[in-house]
C-alpha atoms as a PDB file:
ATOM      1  CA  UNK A   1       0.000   0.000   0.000  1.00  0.00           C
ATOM      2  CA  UNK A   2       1.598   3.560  -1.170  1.00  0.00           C
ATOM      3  CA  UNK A   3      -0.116   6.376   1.122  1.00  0.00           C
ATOM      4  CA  UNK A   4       0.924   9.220   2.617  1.00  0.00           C
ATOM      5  CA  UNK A   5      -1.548   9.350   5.448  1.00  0.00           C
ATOM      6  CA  UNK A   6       0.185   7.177   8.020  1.00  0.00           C
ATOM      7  CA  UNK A   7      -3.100   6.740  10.216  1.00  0.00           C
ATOM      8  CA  UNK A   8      -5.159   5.888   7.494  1.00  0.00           C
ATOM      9  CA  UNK A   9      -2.718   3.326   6.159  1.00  0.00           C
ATOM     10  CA  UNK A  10      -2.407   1.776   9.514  1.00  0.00           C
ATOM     11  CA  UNK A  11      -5.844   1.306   9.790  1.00  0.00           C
ATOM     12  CA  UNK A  12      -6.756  -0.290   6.330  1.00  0.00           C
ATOM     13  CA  UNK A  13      -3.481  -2.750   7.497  1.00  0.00           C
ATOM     14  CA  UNK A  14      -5.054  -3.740  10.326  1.00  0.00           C
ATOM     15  CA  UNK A  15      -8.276  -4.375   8.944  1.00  0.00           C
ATOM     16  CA  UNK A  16      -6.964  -6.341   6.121  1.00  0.00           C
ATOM     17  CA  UNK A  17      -5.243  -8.155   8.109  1.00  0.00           C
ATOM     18  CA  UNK A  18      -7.469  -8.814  10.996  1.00  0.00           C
ATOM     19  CA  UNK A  19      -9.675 -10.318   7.938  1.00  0.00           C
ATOM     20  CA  UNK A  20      -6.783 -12.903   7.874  1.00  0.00           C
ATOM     21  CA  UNK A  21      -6.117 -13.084   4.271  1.00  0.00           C
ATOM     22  CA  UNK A  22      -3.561 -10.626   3.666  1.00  0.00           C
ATOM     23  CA  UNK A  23      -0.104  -8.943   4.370  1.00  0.00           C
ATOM     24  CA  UNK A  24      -0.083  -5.466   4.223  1.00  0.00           C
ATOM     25  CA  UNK A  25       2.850  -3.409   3.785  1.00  0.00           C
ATOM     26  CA  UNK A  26       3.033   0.543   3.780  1.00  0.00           C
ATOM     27  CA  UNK A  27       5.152   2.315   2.019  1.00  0.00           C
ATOM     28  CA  UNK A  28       4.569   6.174   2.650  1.00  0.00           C
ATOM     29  CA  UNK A  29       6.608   8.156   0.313  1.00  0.00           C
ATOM     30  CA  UNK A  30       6.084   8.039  -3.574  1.00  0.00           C
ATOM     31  CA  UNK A  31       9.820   7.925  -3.931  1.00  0.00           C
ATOM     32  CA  UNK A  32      10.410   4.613  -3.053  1.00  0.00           C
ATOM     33  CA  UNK A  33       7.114   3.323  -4.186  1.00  0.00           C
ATOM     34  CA  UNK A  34       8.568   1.730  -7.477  1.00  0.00           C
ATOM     35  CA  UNK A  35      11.807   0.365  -6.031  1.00  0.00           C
ATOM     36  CA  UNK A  36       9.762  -0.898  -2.776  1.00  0.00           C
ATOM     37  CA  UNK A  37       7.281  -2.725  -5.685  1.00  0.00           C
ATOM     38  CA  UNK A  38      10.467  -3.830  -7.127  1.00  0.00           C
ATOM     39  CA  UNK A  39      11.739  -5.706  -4.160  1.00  0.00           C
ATOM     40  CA  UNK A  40       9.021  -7.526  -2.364  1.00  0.00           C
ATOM     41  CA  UNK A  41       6.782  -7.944  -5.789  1.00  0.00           C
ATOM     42  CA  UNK A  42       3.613  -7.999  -4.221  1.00  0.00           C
ATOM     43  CA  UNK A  43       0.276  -9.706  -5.436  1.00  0.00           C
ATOM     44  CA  UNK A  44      -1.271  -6.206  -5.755  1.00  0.00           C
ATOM     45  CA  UNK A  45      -0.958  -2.537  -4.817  1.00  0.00           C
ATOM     46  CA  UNK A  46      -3.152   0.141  -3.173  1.00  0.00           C
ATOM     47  CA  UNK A  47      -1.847   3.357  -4.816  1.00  0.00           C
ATOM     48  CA  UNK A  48      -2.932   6.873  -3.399  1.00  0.00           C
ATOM     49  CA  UNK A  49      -2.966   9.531  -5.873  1.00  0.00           C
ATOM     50  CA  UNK A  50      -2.621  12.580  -3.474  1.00  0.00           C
ATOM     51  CA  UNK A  51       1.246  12.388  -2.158  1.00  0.00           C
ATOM     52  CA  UNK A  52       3.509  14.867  -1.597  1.00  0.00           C
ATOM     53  CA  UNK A  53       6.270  14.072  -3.544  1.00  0.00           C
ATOM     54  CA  UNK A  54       5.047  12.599  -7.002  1.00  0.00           C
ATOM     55  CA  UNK A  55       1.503  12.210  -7.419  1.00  0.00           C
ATOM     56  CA  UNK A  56      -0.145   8.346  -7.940  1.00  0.00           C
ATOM     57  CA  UNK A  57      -0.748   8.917 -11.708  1.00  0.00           C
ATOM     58  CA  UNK A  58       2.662   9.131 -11.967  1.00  0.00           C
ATOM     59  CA  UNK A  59       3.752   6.371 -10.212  1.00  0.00           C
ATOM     60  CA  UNK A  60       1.060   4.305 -11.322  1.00  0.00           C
ATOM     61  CA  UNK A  61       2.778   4.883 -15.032  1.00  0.00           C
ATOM     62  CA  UNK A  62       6.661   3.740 -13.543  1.00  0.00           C
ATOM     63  CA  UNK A  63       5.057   0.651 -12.202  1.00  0.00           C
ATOM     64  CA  UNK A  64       3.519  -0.224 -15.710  1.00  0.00           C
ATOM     65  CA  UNK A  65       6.657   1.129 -17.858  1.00  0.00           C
ATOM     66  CA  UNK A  66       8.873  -1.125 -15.754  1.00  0.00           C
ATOM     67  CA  UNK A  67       9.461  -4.773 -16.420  1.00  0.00           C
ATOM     68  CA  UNK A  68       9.360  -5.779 -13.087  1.00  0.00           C
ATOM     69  CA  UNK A  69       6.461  -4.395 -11.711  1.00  0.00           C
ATOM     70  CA  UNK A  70       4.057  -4.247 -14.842  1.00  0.00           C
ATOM     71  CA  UNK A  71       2.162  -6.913 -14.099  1.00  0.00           C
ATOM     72  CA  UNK A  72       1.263  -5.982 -10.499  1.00  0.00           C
ATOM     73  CA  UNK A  73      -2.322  -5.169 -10.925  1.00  0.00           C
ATOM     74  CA  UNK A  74      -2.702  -1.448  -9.031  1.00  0.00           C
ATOM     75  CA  UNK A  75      -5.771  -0.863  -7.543  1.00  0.00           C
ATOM     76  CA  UNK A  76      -6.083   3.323  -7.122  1.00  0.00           C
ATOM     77  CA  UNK A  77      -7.505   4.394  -3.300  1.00  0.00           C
ATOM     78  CA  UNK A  78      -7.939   7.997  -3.135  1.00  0.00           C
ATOM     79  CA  UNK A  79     -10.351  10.736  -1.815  1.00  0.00           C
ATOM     80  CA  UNK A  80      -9.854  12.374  -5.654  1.00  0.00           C
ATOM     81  CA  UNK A  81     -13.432  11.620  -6.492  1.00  0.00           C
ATOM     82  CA  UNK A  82     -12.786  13.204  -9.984  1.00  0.00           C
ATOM     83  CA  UNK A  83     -13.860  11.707 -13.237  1.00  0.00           C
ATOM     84  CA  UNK A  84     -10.861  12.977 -15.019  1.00  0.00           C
ATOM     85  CA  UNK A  85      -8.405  11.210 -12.432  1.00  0.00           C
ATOM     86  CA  UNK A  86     -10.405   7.764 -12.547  1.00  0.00           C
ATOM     87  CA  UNK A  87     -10.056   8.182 -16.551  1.00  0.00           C
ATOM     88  CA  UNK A  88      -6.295   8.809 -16.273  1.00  0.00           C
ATOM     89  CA  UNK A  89      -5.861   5.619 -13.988  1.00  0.00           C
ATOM     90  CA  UNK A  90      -7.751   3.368 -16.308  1.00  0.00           C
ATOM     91  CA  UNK A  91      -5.387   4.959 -19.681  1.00  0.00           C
ATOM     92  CA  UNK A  92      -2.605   3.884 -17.236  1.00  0.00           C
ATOM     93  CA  UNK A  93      -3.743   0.181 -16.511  1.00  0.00           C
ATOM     94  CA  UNK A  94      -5.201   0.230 -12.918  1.00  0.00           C
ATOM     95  CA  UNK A  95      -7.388  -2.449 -11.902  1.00  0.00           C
ATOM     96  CA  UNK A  96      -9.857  -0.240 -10.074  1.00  0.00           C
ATOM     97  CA  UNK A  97     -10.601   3.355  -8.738  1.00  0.00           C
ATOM     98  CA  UNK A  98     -11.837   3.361  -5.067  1.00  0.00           C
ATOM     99  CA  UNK A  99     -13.033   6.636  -3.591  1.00  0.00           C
ATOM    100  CA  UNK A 100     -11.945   6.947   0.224  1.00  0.00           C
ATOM    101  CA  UNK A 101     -13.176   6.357   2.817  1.00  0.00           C
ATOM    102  CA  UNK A 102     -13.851   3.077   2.073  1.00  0.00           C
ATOM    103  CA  UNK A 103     -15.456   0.334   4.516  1.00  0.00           C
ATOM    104  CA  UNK A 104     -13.262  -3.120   4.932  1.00  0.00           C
ATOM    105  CA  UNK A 105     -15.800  -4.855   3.087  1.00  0.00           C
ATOM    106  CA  UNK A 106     -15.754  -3.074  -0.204  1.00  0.00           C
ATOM    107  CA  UNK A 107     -12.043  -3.040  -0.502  1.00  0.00           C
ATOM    108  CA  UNK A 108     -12.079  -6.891   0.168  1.00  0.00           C
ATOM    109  CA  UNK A 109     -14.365  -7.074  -2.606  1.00  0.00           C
ATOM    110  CA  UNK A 110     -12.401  -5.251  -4.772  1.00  0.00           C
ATOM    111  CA  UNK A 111      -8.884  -7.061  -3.739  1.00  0.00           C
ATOM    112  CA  UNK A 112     -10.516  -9.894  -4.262  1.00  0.00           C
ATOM    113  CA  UNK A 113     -12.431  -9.335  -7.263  1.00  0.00           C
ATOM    114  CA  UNK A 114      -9.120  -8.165  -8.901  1.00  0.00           C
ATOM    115  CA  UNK A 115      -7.288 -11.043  -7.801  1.00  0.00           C
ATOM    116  CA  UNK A 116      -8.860 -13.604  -8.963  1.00  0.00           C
ATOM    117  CA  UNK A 117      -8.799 -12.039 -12.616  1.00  0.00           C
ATOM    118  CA  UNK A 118      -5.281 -12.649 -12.456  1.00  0.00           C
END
């Protein structure tokens, strides 16, 4: 999970996990995002769009220009409820567009949904 908000990334981890299914790990800063995808190659990614540093969009875009990562499916969790943004995260290959906040269930859903795709 890339997010900046530290409390609100906590809290989806816990949930998540609590749910017993999955292994959440935060990665605040949108600088080491890619690199951080790179190493651990996770099953999926919940990508923020708001950061400080680069913005989700963009990092979104690395992740799928990079041969490594490219086939992570990138699910985007944000609280930009903008039709412009969602249409920019589906040109750049995410998996889904979730407007925050979002209840445990419906990302489940959606996590699981996108999983089993793959």
């Amino acid at each position: 999970m890339v997010d900046d908000e530290e409390t609100f990334a906590k809290i989806v981890k816990m949930n998540l996990e609590q749910a017993g299914e999955y292994e959440v790990i935060i990665e605040s800063r949108a600088s080491k995002a890619v690199a951080c995808a790179m190493s651990i190659n996770p099953d999926l990614i919940l990508l923020d769009i708001m950061m400080p540093e680069k913005d989700g969009l963009e990092i979104l875009e690395a992740l799928k220009k990079n041969k490594k990562t490219v086939s992570i499916p990138v699910i985007m969790m944000t609280a930009v409820d903008d039709d412009r943004a969602k249409i920019k995260a589906a040109e750049r290959y995410s998996e889904g567009y979730i407007v925050k906040p979002v209840t445990t269930q419906l990302l489940k859903e959606t996590i699981d949904k996108v999983l089993t795709r793959r």
